[in-house]
Protein backbone atom coordinates (compact mmCIF):
# COMPACT_ATOMS: atom_id res chain seq x y z
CA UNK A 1 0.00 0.00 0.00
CA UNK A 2 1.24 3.35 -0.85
CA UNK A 3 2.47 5.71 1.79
CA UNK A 4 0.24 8.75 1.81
CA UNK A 5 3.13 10.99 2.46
CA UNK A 6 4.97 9.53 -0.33
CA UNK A 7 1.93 10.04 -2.66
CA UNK A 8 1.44 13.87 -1.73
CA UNK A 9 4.99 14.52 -1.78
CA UNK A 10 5.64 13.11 -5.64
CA UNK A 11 2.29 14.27 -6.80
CA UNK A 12 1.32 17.03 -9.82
CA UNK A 13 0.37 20.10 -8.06
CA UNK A 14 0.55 22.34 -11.07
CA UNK A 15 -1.58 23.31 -13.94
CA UNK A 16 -1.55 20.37 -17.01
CA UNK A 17 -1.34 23.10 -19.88
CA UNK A 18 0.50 21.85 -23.17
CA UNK A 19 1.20 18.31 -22.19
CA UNK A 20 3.51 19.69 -19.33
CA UNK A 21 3.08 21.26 -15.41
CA UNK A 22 2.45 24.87 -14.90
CA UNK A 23 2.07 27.15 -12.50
CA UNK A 24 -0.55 29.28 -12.00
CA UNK A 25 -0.99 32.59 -13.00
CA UNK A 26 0.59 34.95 -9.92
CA UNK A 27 1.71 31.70 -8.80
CA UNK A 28 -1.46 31.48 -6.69
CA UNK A 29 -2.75 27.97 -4.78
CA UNK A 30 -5.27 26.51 -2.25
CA UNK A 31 -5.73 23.96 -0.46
CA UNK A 32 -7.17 20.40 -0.85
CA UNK A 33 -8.84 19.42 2.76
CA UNK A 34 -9.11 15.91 4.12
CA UNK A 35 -13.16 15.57 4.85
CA UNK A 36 -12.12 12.73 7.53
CA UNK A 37 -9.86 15.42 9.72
CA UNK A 38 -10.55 18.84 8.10
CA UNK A 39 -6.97 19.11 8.08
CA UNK A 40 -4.60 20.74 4.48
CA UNK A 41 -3.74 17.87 2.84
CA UNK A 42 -2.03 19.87 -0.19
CA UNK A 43 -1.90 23.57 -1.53
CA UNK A 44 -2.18 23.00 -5.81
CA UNK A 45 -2.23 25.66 -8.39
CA UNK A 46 -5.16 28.03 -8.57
CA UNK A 47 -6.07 29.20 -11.81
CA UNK A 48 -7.19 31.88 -13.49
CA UNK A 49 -9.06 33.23 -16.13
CA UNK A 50 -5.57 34.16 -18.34
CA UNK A 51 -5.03 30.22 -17.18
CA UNK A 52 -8.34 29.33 -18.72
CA UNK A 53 -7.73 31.08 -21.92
CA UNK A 54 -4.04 29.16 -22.54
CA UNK A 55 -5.43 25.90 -21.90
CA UNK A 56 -8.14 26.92 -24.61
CA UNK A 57 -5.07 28.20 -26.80
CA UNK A 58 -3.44 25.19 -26.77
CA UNK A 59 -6.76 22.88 -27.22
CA UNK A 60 -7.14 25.08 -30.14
CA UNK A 61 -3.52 24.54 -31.42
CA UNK A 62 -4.18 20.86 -30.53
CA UNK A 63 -7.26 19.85 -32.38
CA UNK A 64 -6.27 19.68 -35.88
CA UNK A 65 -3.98 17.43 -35.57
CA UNK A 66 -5.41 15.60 -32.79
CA UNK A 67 -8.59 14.84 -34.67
CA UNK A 68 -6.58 13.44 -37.96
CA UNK A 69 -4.70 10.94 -35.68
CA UNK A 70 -5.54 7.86 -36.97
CA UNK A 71 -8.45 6.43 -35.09
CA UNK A 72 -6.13 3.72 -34.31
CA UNK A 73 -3.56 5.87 -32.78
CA UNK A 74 -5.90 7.33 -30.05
CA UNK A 75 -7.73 4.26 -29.45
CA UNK A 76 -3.89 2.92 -28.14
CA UNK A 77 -3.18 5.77 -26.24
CA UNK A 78 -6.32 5.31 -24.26
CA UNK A 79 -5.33 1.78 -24.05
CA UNK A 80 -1.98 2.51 -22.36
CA UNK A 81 -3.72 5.41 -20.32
CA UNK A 82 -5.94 2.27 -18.90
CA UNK A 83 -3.28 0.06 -18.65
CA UNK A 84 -1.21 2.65 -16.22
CA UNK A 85 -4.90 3.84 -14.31
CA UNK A 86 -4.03 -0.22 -13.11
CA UNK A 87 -1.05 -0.45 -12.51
CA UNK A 88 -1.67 3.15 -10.13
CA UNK A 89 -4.56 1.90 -8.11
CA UNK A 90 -3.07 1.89 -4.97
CA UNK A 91 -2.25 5.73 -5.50
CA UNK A 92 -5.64 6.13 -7.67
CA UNK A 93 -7.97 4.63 -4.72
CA UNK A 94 -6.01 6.35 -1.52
CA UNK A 95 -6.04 9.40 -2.86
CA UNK A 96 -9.77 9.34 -3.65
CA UNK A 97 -10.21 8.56 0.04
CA UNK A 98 -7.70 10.82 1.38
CA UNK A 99 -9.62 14.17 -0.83
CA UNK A 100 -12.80 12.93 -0.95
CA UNK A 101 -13.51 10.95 1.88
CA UNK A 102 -15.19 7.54 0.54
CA UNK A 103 -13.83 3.81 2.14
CA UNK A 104 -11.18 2.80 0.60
CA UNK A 105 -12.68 -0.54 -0.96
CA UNK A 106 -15.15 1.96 -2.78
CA UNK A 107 -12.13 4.24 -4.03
CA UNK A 108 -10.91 0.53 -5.53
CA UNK A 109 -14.32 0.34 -7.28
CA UNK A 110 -13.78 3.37 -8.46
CA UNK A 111 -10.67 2.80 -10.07
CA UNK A 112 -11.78 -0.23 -11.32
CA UNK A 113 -14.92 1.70 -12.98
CA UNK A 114 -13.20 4.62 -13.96
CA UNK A 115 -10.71 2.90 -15.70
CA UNK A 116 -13.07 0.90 -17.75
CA UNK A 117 -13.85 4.08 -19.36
CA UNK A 118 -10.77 4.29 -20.97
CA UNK A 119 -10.66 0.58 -22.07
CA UNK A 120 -14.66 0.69 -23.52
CA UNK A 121 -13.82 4.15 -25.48
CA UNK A 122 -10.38 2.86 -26.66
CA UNK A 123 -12.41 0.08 -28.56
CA UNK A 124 -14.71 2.80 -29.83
CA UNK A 125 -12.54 4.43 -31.22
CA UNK A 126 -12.21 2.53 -34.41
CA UNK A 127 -15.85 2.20 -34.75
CA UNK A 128 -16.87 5.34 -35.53
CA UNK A 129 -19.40 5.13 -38.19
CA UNK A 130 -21.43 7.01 -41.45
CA UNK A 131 -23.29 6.13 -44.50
CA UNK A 132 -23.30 6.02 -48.21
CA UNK A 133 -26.62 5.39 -50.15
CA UNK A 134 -28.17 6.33 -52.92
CA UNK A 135 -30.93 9.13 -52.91
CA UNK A 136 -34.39 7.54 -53.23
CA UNK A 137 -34.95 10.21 -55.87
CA UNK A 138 -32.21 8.75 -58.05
CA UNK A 139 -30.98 12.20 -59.00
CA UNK A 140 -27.69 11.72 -56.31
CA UNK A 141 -26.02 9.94 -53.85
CA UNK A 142 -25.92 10.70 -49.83
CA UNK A 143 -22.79 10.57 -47.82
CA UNK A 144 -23.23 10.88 -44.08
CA UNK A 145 -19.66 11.13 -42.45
CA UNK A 146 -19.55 11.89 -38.59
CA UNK A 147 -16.82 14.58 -37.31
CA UNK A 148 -15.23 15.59 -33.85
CA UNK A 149 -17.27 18.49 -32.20
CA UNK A 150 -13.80 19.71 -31.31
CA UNK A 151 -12.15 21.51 -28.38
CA UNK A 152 -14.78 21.30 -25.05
CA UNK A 153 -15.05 21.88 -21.65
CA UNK A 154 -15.69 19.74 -18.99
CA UNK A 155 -16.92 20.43 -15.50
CA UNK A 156 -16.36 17.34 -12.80
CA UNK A 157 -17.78 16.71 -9.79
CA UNK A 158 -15.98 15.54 -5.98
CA UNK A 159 -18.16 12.74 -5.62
CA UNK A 160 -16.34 10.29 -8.07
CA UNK A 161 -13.02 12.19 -9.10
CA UNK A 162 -12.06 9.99 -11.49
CA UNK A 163 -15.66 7.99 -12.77
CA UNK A 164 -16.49 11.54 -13.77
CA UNK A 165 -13.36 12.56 -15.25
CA UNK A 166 -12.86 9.65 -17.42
CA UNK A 167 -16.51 9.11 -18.47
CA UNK A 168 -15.89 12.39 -20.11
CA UNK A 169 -11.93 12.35 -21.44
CA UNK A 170 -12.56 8.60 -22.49
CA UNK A 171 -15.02 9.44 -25.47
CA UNK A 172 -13.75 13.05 -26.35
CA UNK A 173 -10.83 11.59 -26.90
CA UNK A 174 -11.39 8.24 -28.86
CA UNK A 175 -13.71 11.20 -31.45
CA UNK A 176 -11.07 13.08 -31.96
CA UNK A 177 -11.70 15.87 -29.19
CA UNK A 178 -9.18 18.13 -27.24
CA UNK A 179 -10.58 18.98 -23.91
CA UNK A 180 -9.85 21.46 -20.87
CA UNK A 181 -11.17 19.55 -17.77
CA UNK A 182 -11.83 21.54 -14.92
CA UNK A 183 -12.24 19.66 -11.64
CA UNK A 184 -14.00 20.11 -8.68
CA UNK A 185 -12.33 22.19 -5.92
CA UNK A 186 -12.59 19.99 -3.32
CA UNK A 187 -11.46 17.19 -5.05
CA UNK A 188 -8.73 17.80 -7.35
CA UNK A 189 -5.85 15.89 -6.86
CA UNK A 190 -6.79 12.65 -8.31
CA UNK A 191 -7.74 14.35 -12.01
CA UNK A 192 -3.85 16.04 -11.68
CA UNK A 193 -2.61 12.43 -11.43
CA UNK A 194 -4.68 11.06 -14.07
CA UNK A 195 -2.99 14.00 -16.16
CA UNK A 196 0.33 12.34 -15.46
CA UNK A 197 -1.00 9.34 -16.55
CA UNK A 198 -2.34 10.68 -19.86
CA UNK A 199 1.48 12.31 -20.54
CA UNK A 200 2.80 8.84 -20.01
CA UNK A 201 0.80 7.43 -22.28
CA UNK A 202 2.00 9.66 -25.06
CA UNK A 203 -0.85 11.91 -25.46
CA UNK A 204 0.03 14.79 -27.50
CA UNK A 205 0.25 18.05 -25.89
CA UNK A 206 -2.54 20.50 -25.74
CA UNK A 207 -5.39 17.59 -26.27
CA UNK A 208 -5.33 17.55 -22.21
CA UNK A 209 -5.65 20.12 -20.24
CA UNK A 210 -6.58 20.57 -15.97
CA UNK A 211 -7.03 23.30 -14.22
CA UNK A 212 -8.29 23.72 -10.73
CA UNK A 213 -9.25 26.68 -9.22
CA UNK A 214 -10.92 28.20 -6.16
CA UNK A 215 -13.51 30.42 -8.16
CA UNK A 216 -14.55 27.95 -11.12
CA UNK A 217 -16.96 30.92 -12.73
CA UNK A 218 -14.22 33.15 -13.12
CA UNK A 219 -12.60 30.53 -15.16
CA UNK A 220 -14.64 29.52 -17.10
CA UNK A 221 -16.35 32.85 -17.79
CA UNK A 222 -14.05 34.19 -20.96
CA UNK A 223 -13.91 30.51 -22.21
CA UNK A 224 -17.90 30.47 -23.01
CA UNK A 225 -17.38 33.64 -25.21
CA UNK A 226 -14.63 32.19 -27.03
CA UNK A 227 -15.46 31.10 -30.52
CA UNK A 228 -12.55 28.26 -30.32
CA UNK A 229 -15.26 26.40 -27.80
CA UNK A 230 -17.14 24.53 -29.47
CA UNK A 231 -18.85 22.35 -26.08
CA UNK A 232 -19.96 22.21 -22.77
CA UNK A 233 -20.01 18.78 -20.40
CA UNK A 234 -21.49 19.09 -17.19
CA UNK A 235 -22.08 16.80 -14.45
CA UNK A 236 -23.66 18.51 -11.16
CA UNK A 237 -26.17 20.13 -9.35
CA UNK A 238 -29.46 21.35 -11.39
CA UNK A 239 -29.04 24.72 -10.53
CA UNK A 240 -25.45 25.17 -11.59
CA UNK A 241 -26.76 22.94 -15.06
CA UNK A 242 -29.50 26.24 -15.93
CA UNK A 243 -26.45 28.70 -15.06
CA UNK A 244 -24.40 26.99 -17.84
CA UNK A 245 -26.96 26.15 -20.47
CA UNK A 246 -27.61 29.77 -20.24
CA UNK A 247 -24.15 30.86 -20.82
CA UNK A 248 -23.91 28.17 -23.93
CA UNK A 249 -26.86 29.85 -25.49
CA UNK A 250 -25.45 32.79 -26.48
CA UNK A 251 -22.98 30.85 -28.57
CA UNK A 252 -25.55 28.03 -29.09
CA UNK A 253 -22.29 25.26 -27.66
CA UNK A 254 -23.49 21.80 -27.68
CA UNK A 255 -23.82 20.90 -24.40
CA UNK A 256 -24.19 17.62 -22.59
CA UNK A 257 -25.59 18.07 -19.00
CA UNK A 258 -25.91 15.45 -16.49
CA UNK A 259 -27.45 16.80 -13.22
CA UNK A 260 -29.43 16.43 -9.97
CA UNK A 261 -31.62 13.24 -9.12
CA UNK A 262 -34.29 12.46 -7.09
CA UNK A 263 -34.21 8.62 -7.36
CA UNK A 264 -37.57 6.65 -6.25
CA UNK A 265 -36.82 3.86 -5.04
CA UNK A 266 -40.05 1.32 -5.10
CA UNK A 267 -41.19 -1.26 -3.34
CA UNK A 268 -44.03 -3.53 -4.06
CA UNK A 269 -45.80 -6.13 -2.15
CA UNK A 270 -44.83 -9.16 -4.25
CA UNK A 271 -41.36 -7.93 -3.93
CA UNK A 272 -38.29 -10.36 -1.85
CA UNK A 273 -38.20 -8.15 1.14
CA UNK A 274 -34.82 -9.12 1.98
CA UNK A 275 -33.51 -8.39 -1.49
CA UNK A 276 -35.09 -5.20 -1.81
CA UNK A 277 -33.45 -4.30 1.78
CA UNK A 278 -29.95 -5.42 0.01
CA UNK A 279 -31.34 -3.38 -2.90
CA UNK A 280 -31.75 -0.07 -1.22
CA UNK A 281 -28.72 -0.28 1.04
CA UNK A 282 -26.45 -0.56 -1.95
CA UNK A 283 -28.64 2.09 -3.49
CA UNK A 284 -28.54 4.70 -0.73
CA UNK A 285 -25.39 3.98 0.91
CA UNK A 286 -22.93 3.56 -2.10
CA UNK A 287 -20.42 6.45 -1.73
CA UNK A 288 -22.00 7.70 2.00
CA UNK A 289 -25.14 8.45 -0.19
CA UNK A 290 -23.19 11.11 -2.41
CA UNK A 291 -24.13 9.89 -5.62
CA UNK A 292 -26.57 11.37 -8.25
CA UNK A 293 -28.21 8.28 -8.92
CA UNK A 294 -28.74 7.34 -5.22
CA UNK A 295 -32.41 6.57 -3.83
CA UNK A 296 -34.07 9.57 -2.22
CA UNK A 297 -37.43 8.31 -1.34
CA UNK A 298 -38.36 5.03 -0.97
CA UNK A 299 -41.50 4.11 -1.54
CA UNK A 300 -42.95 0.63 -0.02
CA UNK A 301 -46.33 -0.99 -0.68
CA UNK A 302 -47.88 -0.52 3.46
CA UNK A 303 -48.87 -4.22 2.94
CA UNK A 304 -44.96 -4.30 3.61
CA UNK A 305 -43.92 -1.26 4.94
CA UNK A 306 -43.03 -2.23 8.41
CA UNK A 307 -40.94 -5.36 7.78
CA UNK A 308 -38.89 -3.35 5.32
CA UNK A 309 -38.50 -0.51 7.82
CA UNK A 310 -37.21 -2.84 10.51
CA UNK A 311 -34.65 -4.84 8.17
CA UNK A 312 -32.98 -1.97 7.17
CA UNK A 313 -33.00 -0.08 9.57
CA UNK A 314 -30.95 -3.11 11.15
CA UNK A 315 -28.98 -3.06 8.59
CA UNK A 316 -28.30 0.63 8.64
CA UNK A 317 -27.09 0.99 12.33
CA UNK A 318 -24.63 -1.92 11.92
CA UNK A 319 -22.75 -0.05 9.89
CA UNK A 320 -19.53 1.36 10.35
CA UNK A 321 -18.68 4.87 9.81
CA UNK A 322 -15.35 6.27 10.37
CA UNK A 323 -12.25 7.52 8.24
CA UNK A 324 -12.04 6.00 4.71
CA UNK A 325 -8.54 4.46 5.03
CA UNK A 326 -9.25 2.21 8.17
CA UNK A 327 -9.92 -1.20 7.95
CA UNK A 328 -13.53 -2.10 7.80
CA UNK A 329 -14.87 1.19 7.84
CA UNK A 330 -18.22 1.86 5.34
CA UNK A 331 -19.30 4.94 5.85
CA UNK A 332 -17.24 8.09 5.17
CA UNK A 333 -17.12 11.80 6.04
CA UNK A 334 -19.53 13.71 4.16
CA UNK A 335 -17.57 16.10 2.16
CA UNK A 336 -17.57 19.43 3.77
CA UNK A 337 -19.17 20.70 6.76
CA UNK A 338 -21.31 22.39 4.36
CA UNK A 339 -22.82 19.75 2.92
CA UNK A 340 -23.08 17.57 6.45
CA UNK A 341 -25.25 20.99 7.89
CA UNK A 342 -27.41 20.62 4.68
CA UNK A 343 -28.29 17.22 5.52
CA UNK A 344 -28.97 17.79 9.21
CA UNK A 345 -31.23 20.47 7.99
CA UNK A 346 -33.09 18.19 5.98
CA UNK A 347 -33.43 15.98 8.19
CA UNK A 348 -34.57 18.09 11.12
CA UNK A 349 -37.83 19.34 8.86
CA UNK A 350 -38.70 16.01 7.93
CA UNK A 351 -38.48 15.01 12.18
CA UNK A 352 -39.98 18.62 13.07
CA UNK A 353 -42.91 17.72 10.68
CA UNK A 354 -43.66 14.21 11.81
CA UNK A 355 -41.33 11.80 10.62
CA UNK A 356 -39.86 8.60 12.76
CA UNK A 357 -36.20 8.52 13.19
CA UNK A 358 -35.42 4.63 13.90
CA UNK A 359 -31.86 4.93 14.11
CA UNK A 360 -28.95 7.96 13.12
CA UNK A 361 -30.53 11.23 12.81
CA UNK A 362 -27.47 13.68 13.93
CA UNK A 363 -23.96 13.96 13.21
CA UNK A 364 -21.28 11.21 14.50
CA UNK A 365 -18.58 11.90 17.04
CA UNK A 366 -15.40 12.92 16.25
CA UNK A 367 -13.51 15.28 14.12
CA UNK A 368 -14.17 15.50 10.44
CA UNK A 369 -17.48 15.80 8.64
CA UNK A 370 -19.37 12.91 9.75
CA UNK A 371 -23.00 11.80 9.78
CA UNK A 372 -24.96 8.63 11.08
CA UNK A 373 -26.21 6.37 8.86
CA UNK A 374 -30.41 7.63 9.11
CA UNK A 375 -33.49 5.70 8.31
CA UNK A 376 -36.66 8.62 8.37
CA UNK A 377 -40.21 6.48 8.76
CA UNK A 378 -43.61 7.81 7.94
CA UNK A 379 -41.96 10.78 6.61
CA UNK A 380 -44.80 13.62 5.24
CA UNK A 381 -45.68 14.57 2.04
CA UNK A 382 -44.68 17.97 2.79
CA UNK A 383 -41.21 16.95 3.91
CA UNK A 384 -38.18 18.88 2.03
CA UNK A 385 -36.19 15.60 1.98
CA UNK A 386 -38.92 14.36 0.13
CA UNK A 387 -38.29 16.99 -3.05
CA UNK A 388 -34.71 18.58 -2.00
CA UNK A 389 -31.79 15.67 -3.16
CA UNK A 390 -30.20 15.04 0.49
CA UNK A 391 -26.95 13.93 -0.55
CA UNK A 392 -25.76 12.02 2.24
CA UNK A 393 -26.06 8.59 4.29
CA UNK A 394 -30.81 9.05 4.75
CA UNK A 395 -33.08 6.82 3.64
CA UNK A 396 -36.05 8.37 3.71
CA UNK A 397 -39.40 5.82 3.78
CA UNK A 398 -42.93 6.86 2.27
CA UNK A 399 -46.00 4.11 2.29
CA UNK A 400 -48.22 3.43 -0.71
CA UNK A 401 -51.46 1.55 -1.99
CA UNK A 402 -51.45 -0.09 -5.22
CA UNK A 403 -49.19 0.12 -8.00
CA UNK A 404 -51.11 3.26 -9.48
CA UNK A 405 -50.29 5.24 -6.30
CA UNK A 406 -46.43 3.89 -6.08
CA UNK A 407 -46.12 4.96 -9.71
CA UNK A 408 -47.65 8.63 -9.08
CA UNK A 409 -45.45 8.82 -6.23
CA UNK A 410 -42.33 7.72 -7.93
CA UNK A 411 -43.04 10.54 -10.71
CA UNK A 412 -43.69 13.06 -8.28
CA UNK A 413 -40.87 14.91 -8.88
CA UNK A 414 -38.94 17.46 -11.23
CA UNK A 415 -36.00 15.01 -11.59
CA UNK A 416 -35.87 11.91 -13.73
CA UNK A 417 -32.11 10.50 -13.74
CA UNK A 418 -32.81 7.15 -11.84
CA UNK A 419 -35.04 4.83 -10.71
CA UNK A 420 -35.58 1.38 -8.56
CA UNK A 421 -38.28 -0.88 -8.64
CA UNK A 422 -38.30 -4.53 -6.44
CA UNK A 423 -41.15 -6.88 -7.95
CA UNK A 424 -41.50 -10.91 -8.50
CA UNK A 425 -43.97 -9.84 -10.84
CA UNK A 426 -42.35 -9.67 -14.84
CA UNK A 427 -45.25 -8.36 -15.85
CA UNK A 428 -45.00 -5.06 -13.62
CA UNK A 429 -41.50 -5.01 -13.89
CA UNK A 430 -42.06 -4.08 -17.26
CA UNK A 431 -44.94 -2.10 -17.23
CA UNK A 432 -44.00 0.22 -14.41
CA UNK A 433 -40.78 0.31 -16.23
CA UNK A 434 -42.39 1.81 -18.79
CA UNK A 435 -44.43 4.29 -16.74
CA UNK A 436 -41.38 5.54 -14.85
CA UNK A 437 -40.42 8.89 -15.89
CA UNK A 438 -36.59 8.31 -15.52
CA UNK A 439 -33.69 7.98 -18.02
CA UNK A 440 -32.34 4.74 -16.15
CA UNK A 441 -34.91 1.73 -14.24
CA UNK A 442 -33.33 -0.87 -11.71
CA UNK A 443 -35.50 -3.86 -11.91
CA UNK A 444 -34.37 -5.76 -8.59
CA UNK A 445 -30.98 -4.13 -8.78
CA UNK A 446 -29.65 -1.28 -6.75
CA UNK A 447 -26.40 -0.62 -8.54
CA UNK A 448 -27.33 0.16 -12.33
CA UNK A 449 -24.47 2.13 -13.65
CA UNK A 450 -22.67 0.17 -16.21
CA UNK A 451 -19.97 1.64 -18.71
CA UNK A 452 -21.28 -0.62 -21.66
CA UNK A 453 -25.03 1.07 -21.15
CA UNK A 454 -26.06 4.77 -21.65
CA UNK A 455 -26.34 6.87 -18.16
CA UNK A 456 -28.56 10.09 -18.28
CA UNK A 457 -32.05 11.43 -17.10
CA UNK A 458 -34.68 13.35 -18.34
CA UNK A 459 -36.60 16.26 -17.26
CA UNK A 460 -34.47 18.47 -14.96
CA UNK A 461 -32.04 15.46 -14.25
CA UNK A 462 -30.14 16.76 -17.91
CA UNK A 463 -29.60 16.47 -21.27
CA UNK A 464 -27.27 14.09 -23.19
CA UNK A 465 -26.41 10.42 -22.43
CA UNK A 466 -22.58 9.13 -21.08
CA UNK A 467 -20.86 5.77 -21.57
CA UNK A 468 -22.43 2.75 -23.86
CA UNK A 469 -22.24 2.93 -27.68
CA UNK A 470 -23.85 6.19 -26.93
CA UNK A 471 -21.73 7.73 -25.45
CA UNK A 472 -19.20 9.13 -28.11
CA UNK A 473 -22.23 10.48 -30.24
CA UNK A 474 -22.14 13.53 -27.60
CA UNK A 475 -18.70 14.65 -29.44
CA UNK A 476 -19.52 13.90 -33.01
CA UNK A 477 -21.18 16.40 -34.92
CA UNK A 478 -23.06 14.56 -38.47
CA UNK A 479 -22.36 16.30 -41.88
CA UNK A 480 -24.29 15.16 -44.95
CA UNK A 481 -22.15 15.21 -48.20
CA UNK A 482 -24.49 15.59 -51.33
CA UNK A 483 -22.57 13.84 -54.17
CA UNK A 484 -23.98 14.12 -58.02
């Protein structure tokens, strides 16, 4: 296992402008906070808005070239960039943990998922596809060829620092795409390695830019009036998603936006009670509950309400919370004291309005940003948890009659990026499937993000679909060729 003091000491702090480190503007940093201690882990570079507009110079310089490369040629690089993600994880997964907070078997999944990224796209590469038929008024022929959109912006979240970094990169990059990625603030660290990583692989300079920064509007600001950008990728909250489809509409930038959730997670009668309780703790709980596509409300048939309520909230107080990087521990830090008060709040309207707490319901002892695992029962309609995303280690439970009523419920709600369902009934599976208004349905799962299958919502949950076959489409732009 890696030494963490080793890792920070030997680790890109810099800027990644031009395929090499730089510092930042004024030579300004800040610092990167363990959520487990509260304590500096590491100052890194702080850019600027003059930082912003030389990553998009050299993106510019870049994409030419980059987006002749053989097909073949960037499919390998992402290959090798894959290859050394593995051969890293030890430094990949601890320093997840160490920025971010999560347990450290998670920050192995997360390598593990984030890498595949780079392995699917690298395959995709070379199957980038058009057409060539013959007009059906016999007076031509149509060619259909599929270009790179060309250099874009991408805006990560700290909840999976490298899932969301790669799930982007992975497919601008296998199109033909330069890209300036600019990573959360809290979590920065591990996209600066994974820049490393890229630069060892033999990417060519300027396709790869990163640049944190402690004021990510003023950044990106001059970039969204810049005629060179030619796309926006967003994954994040809702509200931040409006702010930047607003700035791409003066321009009119293709965007791809994946944002808040809201996930239902249902429950019906028929269901295996004991499955659906394994269902929603890997559901709720993956990542301390800091996950877009984690269940918000669950919803169980009252035929079954109280046995499900009692499993898990078993279930939920045996678990145990503590810093990421000791042994056995499954629940994290939340990651800033910000977002732990948010949940609290939350939580104290549902309680103040007549919900059950039947175990957690406050913050954990200890330094660091901490919060008990929290099972709310016969939580009101009226609740905020109910229509607010809580972000954090709640389940919050909400009885039903009939499958009509569970489906209302489910739908009752601006978001639509995810959804559960636990049923022994094939029949309803599908059906309610269908009546779900969500861009992604668990049938008897609780973990449905796969990087061979499309992730995205619909409604206010975003615009755009990552990963799958899909995927790449969001950086190709289609040109039609008329040919006599």
């Amino acid at each position: 296992m890696t030494d963490t003091q080793t890792l920070l000491a030997a680790l890109p702090t810099d800027l990644w402008i031009g395929g090499e480190q730089v510092p930042a503007t004024g030579g300004k940093t800040f610092p990167v906070r363990n959520p487990a201690t509260g304590e500096v882990l590491i100052e890194v570079a702080d850019a600027s808005p003059e930082d912003g507009v030389r990553a998009l110079d050299a993106a510019a310089q870049a994409q030419s070239r980059w987006a002749s490369t053989p097909a073949r040629e960037r499919s390998e690089i992402l290959r090798r960039a894959w290859e050394l993600v593995i051969q890293r994880r030890d430094d990949f997964a601890l320093l997840m943990t160490l920025e971010m907070g999560k347990p450290l078997t998670e920050s192995y999944g997360e390598v593990t998922y984030g890498g595949e990224f780079l392995r699917w796209f690298s395959e995709e590469a070379v199957r980038i596809n058009g057409r060539y038929t013959q007009s059906p008024s016999g007076n031509g022929r149509i060619l259909v060829t599929k270009e790179p959109v060309g250099p874009t912006l991408a805006i990560t979240p700290w909840n999976f620092p490298l899932a969301m970094g790669t799930r982007k990169i992975a497919p601008a990059f296998a199109a033909g795409c330069t890209m300036v990625v600019k990573p959360a603030a809290e979590t920065p660290l591990t996209m600066l390695l994974l820049g490393e990583v890229f630069r060892q692989a033999g990417l060519p300079a300027g396709v790869l830019s990163i640049l944190p920064t402690s004021s990510s509007s003023k950044l990106t600001a001059p970039l969204f009036d810049d005629h060179r950008l030619r796309k926006v990728t967003f994954t994040g909250s809702t509200g931040v998603g409006k702010i930047l489809l607003q700035q791409s509409a003066t321009r009119v930038l293709r965007t791809s936006m994946e944002l808040g959730g809201n996930a239902p997670f249902v429950v019906f009668a028929d269901a295996d009670i004991d499955e659906a309780v394994e269902g929603a703790m890997a559901a709720k709980m993956r990542n301390t509950g800091e996950a877009c596509t984690a269940a918000n409300r669950i919803h169980v048939d009252n035929a079954v309400r109280a046995e499900f309520v009692e499993k898990l909230t078993a279930r939920m107080k045996a678990l145990k919370v503590g810093p990421g990087d000791l042994d056995g521990t499954q629940v994290g830090p939340l990651i800033t004291e910000k977002q732990r008060s948010s949940v609290a709040e939350l939580v104290t309207d549902a309680v103040d309005k007549g919900a059950v707490v039947t175990t957690g319901g406050c913050n954990a002892a200890g330094e660091g940003y901490f919060y008990e695992p929290t099972v709310l029962a016969d939580v009101p309609a009226d609740a905020r948890i109910l229509k607010e995303e809580v972000f954090g280690p709640v389940a919050a439970v909400i009885g039903f009659d009939g499958e009509d009523e569970g489906v209302a419920a489910a739908n009752d709600t601006e978001f639509g990026l995810a959804a559960y369902i636990y049923t022994e009934n094939l029949d309803r599976a599908l059906r309610v499937s269908s009546a779900l208004e969500s861009g992604m349905v668990g049938v008897n799962r609780g973990i449905i993000s796969d990087v061979a299958a499309p992730f995205g919502g619909v409604k206010e949950s975003g615009l755009g679909r990552e990963s799958g076959s899909e995927g790449i489409e969001e950086y190709l732009e289609i040109k039609y060729i008329a040919l006599r």
